[in-house]
Protein backbone atom coordinates (compact mmCIF):
# COMPACT_ATOMS: atom_id res chain seq x y z
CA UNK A 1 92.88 50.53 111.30
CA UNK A 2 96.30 50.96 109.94
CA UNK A 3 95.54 53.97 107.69
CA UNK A 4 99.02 56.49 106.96
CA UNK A 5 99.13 59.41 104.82
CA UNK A 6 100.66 58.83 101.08
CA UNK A 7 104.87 59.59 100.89
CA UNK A 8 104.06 62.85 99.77
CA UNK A 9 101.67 64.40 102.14
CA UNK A 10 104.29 62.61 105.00
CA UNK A 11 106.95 64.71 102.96
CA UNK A 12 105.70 68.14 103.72
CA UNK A 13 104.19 70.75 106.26
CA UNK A 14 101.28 72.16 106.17
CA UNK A 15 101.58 75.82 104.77
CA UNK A 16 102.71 77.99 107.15
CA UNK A 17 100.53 80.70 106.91
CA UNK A 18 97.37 78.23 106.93
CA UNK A 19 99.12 76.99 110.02
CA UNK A 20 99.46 80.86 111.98
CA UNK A 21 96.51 82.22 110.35
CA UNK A 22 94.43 79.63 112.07
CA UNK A 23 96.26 80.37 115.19
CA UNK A 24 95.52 84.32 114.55
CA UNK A 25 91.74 83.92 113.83
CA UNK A 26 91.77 81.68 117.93
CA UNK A 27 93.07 84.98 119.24
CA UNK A 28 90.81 86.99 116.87
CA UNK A 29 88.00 84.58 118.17
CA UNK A 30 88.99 85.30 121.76
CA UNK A 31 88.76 89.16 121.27
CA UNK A 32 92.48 89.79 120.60
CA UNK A 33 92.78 92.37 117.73
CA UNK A 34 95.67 91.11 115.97
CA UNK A 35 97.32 93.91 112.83
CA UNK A 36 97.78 91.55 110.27
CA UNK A 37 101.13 92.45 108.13
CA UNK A 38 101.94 88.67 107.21
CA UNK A 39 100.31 87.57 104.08
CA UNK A 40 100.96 89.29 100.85
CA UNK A 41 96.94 89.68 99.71
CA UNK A 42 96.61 92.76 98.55
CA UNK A 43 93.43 94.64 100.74
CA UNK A 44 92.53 97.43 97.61
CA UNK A 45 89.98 96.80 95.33
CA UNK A 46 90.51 95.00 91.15
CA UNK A 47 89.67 97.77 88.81
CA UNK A 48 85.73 98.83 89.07
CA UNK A 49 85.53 98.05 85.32
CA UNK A 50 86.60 94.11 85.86
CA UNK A 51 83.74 93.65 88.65
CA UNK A 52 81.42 95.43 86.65
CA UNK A 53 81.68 92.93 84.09
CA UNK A 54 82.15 90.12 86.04
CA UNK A 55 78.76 90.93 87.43
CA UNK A 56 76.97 91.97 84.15
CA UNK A 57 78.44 88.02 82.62
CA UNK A 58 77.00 86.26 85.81
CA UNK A 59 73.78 87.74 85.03
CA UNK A 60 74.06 86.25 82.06
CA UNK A 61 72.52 82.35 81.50
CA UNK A 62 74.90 80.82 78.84
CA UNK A 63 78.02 81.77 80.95
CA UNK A 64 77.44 78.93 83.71
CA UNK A 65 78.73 75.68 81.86
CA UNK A 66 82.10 74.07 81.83
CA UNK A 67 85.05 76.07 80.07
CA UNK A 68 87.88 75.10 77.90
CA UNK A 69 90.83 74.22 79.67
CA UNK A 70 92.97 76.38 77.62
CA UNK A 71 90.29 79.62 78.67
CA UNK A 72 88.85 81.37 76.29
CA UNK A 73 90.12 83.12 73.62
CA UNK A 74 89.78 86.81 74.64
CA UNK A 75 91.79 85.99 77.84
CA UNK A 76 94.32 84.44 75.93
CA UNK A 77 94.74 88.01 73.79
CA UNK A 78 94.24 89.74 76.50
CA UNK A 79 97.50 88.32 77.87
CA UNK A 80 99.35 88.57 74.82
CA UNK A 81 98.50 92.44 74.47
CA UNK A 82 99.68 93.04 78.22
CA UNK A 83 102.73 91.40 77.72
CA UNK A 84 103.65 93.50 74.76
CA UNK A 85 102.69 96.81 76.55
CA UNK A 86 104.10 95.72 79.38
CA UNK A 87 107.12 93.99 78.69
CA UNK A 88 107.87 94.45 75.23
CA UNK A 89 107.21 90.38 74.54
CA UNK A 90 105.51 89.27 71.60
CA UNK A 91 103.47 85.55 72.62
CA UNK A 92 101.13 83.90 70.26
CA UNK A 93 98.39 83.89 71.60
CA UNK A 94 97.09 80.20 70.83
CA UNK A 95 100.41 78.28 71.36
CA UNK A 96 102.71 80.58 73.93
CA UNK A 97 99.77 81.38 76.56
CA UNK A 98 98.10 79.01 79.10
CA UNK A 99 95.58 81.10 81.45
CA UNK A 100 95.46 79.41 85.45
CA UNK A 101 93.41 79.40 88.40
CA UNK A 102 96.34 81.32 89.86
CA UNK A 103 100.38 80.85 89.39
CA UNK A 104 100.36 78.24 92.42
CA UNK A 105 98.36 76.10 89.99
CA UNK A 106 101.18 76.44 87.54
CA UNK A 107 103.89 75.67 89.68
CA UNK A 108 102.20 72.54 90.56
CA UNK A 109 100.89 71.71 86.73
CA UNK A 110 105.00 72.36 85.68
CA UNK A 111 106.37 70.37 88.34
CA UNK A 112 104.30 67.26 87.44
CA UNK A 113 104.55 67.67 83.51
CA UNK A 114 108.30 67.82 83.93
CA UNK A 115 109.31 65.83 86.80
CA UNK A 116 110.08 62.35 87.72
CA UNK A 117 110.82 61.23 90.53
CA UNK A 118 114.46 61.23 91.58
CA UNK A 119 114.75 64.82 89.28
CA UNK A 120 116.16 67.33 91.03
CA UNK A 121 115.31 70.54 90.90
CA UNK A 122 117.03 74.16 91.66
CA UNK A 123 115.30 75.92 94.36
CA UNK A 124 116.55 79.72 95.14
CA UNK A 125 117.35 79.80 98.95
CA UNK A 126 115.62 82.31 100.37
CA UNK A 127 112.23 81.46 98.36
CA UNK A 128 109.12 80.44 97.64
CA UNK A 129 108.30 77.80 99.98
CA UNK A 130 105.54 76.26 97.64
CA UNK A 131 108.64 75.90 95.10
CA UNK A 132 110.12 73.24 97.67
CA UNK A 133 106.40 71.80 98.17
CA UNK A 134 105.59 70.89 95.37
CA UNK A 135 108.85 69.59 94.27
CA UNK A 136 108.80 67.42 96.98
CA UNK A 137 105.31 66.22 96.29
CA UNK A 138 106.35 65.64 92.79
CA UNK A 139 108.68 63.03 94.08
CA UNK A 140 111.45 64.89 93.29
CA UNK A 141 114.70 66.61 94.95
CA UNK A 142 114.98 70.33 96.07
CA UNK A 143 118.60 71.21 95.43
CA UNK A 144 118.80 74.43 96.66
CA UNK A 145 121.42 77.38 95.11
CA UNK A 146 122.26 80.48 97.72
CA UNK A 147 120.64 84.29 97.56
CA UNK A 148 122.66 86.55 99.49
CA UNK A 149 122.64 90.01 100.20
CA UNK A 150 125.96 90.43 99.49
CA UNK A 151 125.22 89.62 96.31
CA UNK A 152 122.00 91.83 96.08
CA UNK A 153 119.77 88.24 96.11
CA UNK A 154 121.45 87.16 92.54
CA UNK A 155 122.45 83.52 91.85
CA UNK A 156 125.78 82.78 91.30
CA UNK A 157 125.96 81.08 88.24
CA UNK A 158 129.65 80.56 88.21
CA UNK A 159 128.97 78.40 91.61
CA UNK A 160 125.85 76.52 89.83
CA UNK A 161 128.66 75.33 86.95
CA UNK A 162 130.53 73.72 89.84
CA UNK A 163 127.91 71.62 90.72
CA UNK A 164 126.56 68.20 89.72
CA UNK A 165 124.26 68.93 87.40
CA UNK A 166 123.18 65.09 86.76
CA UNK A 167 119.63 64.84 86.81
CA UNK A 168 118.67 68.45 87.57
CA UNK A 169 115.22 69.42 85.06
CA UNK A 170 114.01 72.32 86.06
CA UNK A 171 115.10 75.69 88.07
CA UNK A 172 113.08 78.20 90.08
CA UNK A 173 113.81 82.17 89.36
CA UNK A 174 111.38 84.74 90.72
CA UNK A 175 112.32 88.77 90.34
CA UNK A 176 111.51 90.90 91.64
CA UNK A 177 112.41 88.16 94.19
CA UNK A 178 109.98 87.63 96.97
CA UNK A 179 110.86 87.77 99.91
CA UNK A 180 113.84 89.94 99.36
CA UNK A 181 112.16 92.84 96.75
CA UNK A 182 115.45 92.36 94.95
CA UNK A 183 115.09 93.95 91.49
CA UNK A 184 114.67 91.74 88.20
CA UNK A 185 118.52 91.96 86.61
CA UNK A 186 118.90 91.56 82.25
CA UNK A 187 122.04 90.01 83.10
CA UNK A 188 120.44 87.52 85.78
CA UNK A 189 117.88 86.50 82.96
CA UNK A 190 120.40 86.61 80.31
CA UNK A 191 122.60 83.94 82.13
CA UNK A 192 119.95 81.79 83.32
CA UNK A 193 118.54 81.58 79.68
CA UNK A 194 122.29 80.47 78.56
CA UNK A 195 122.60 77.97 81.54
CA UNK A 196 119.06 76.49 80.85
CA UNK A 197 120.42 76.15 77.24
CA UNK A 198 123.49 74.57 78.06
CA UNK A 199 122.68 71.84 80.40
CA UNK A 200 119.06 71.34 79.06
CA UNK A 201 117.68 72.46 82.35
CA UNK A 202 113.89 74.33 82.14
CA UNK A 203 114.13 78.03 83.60
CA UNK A 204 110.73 78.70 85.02
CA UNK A 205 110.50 82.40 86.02
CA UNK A 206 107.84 83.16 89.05
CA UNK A 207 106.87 87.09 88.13
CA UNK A 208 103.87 88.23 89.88
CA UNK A 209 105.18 91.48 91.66
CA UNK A 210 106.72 93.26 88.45
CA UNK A 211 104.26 96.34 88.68
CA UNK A 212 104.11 96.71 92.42
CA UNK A 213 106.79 99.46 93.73
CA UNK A 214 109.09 99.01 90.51
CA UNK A 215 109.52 101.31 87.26
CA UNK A 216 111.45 98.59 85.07
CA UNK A 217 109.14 95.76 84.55
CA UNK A 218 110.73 92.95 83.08
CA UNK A 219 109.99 89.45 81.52
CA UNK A 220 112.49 86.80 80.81
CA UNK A 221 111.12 85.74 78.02
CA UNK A 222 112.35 89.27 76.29
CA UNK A 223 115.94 87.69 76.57
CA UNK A 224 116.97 85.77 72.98
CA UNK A 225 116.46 82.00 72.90
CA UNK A 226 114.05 82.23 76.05
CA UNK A 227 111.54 80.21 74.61
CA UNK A 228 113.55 77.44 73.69
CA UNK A 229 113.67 77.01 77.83
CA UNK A 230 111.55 79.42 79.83
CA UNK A 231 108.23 79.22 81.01
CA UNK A 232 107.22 82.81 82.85
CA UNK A 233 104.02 82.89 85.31
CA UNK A 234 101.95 86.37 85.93
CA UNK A 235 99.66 86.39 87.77
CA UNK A 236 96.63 89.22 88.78
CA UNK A 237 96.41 88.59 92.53
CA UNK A 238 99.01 91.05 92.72
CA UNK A 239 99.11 93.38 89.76
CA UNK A 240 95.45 93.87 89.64
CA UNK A 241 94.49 93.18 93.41
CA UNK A 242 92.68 90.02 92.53
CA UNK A 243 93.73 87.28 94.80
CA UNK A 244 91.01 85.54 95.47
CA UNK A 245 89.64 85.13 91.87
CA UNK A 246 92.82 82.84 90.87
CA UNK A 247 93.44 84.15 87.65
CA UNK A 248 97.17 83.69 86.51
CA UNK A 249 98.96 82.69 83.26
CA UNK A 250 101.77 80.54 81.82
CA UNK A 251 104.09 81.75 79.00
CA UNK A 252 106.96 80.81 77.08
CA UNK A 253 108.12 77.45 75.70
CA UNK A 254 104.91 75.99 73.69
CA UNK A 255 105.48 72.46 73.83
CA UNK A 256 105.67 73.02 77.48
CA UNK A 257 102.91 74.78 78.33
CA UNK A 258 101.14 71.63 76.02
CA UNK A 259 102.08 69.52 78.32
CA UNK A 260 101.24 71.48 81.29
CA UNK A 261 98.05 71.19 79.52
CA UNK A 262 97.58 67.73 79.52
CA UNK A 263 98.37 68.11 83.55
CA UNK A 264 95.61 70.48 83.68
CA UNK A 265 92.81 68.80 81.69
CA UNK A 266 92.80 65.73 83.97
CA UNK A 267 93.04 68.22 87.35
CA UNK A 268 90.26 70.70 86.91
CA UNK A 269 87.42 71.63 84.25
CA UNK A 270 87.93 75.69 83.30
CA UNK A 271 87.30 78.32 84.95
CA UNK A 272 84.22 80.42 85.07
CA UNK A 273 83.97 82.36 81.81
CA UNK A 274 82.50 85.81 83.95
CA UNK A 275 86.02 85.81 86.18
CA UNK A 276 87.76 84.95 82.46
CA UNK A 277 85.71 87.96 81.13
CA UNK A 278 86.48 90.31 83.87
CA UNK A 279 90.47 89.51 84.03
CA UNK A 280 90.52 90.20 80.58
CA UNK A 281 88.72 93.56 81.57
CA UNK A 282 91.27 94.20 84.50
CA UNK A 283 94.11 93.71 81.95
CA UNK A 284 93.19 96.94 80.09
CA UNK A 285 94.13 99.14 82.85
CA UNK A 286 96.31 101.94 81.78
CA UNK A 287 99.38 102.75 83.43
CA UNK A 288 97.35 105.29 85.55
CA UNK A 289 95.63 102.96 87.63
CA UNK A 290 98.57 101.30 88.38
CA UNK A 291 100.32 104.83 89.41
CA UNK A 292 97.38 105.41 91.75
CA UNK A 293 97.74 101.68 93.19
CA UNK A 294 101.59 102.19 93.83
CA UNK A 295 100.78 105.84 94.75
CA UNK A 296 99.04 103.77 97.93
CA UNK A 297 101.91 101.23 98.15
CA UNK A 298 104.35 104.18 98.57
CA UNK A 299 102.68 105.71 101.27
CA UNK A 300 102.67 102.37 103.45
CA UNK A 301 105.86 101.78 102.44
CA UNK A 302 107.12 104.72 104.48
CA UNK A 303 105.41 103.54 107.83
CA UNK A 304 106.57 100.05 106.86
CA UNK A 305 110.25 101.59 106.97
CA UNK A 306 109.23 103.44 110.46
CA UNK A 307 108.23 100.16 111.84
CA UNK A 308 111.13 98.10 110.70
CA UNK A 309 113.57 100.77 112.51
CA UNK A 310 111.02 99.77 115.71
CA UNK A 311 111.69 96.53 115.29
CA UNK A 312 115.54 97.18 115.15
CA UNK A 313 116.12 96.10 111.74
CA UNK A 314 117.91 97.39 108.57
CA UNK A 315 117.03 97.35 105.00
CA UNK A 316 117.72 98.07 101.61
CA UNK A 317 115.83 101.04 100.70
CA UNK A 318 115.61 100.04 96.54
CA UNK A 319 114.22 96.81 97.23
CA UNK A 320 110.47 96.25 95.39
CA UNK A 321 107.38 94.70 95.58
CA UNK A 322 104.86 94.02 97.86
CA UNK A 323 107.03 93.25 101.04
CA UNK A 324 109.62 95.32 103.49
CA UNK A 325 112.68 92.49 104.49
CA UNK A 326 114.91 93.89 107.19
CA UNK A 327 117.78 91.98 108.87
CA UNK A 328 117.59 91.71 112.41
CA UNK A 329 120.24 93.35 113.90
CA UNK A 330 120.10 91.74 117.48
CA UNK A 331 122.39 88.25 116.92
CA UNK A 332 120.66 86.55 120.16
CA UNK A 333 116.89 86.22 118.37
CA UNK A 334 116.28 84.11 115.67
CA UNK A 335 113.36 85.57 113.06
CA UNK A 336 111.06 83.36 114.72
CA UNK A 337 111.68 84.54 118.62
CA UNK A 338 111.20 87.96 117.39
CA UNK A 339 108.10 87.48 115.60
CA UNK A 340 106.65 85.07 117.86
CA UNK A 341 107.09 88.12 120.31
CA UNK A 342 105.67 91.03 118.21
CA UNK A 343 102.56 89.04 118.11
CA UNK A 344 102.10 87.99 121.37
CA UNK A 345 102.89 91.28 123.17
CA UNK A 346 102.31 94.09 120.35
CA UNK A 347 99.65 91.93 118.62
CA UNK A 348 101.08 92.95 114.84
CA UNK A 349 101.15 89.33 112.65
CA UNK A 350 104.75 89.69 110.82
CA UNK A 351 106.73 86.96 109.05
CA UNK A 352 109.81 85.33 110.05
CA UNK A 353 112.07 84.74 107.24
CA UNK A 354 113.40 81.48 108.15
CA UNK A 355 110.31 80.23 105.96
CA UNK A 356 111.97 81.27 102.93
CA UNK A 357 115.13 78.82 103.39
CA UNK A 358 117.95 78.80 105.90
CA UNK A 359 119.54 81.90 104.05
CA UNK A 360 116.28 83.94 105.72
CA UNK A 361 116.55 83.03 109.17
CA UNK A 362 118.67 86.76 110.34
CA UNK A 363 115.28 88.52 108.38
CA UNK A 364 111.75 89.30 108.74
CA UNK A 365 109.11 90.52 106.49
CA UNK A 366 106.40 92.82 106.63
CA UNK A 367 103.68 93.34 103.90
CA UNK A 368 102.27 96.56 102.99
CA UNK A 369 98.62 94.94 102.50
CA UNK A 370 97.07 96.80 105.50
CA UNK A 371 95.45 100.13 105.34
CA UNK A 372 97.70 103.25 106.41
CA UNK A 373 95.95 103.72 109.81
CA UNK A 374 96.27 99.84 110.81
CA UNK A 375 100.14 100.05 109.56
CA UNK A 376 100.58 103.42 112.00
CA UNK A 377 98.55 101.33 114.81
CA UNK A 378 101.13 98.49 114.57
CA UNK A 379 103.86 101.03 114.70
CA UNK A 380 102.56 102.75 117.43
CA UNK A 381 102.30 98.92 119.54
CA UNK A 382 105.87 98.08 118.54
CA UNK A 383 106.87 101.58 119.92
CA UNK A 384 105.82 101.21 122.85
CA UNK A 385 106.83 97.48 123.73
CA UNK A 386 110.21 98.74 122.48
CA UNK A 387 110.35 101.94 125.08
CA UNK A 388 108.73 99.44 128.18
């Protein structure tokens, strides 16, 4: 039978973490006990008030049936009055919110509401690899603008005015930038808003990590004229240590998000009204629960540090979020030799940062969703393979 995958499954990989954590849960499977400092899903509980009511609203029977795609409207305010506490941004909340089963559902509803195939699109290099993904599975072109740490993981927008801008539609920001922690920048946001504006080019900013690690939260779409061209994603996987309820939201340009709508509507059919209930719960928190989450962060943070020294690596001390990126010091291992060999012979899951785009490959990553004690296990392992 001559059956063949469509152009754009042929076009891409398969995630790489679906790819290694299947190869971590064979070794888990075998009896290997593998410290898992990979994937960025957070390991603390949501808020106790947001499962309370998620539980209380499943109890309920008229919260069962199909929801509007545009979620319902105590969500929707819900997200409005966060932004403004948080952010200082004033959204309608009928026209300049769109809730999502998570900010990967976004990206994807964006990219095929905007694109066409042949578009090209501005991809940050190190990145998001789902930004590439998607745009290739959109049909169109990842064009991809350098990060360096030289210059603190900022684009260079004087080098994006040099190039060919023909056919470009859309460009990917996300600070703080993962996997870097770089810091969110006014001026970064300020000129991307003006470039967007100038060559008609969409500036979608990626900003789940904003209250991990990081006293300046900041949204583009506080910058003047942002909503002529942004769209912004949040998301609570992160913030509010819900990842696997998928409960994000779009903001920013409205006749955007409409047609991310119409994307939507044909794709799924709502989500369920308790997890809709609860988010909107979870996004009352006060800035104390947040204090005591980061409170938590801080402390792994510091072994995180300890370990990266093991390793041999340096790092920027300011950087935020949920990660720890270190340069590899050693010029004779790539990022993949190295953690290809922390796994096999210290048994401690890190991420090589050639994922994240060629500009990645000197760098690894290592996430601070692990409790203390496994995070001083894994340090203790890399230790000692270090000292044999």
């Amino acid at each position: 039978m001559n059956i063949h995958p469509s152009g754009r499954a042929s076009a891409i990989k398969e995630y790489y973490f679906s790819k290694k954590l299947r190869e971590i849960a064979e070794m888990r499977s075998q009896g290997i006990d593998i410290i898992s400092l990979g994937v960025g899903g957070p390991d603390l509980p949501p808020p106790a008030e947001a499962v309370e009511t998620l539980c209380e609203a499943a109890r309920m029977t008229d919260t069962h049936g199909y929801q509007p795609h545009i979620g319902i409207a105590g969500l929707r305010q819900a997200f409005a009055d966060w932004y403004m506490r948080t952010y200082g941004v004033s959204l309608d909340p009928h026209t300049e919110i769109q809730p999502l089963a998570g900010s990967k559902e976004g990206i994807t509803h964006l990219s095929l509401a905007l694109l066409n195939p042949a578009d090209k699109v501005l991809v940050p290099n190190p990145g998001y690899p789902t930004y590439t993904s998607i745009t290739l599975m959109s049909g169109a072109v990842p064009v991809y603008y350098d990060l360096t740490e030289e210059r603190g993981w900022q684009p260079d927008f004087d080098a994006l005015e040099r190039m060919d801008l023909s056919g470009v539609r859309l460009m990917w920001l996300n600070y703080p930038h993962m996997p870097t922690g770089a810091a969110a920048r006014r001026e970064t946001f300020e000129r991307a808003i003006a470039f967007g504006r100038r060559h008609g080019i969409v500036i979608a900013h990626d900003n789940p990590y904003s209250l991990i690690l990081n006293t300046e939260p900041q949204s583009i779409l506080s910058v003047e004229g942002a909503k002529e061209v942004a769209v912004e994603f949040n998301s609570l996987s992160k913030s509010h240590n819900m990842p696997g309820w998928r409960v994000g939201v779009a903001s920013g340009n409205p006749e955007i998000l409409s047609w991310m709508l119409r994307i939507k509507s044909n794709i799924d059919s709502g989500q369920f009204k308790p997890v809709m209930l609860a988010a909107a719960k979870a996004l009352e928190q006060t800035g104390e629960w947040h204090d005591t989450l980061n409170a938590a962060y801080a402390r792994r943070r510091k072994t995180a540090e300890k370990i990266m020294a093991a390793l041999g690596c340096t790092f920027d001390p300011t950087q935020t979020g949920l990660f720890l990126w270190g340069r590899i010091t050693d010029p004779a291992v790539t990022s993949e030799q190295l953690a290809d060999r922390i796994l096999k012979e210290a048994r401690v899951f890190i991420t090589p940062g050639f994922i994240f785009g060629s500009n990645g490959e000197r760098y690894i990553r290592l996430s601070l969703c692990a409790p203390e004690a496994r995070l001083e296990e894994a340090l203790g392992r890399i230790t000692q393979l270090k000292n044999t």
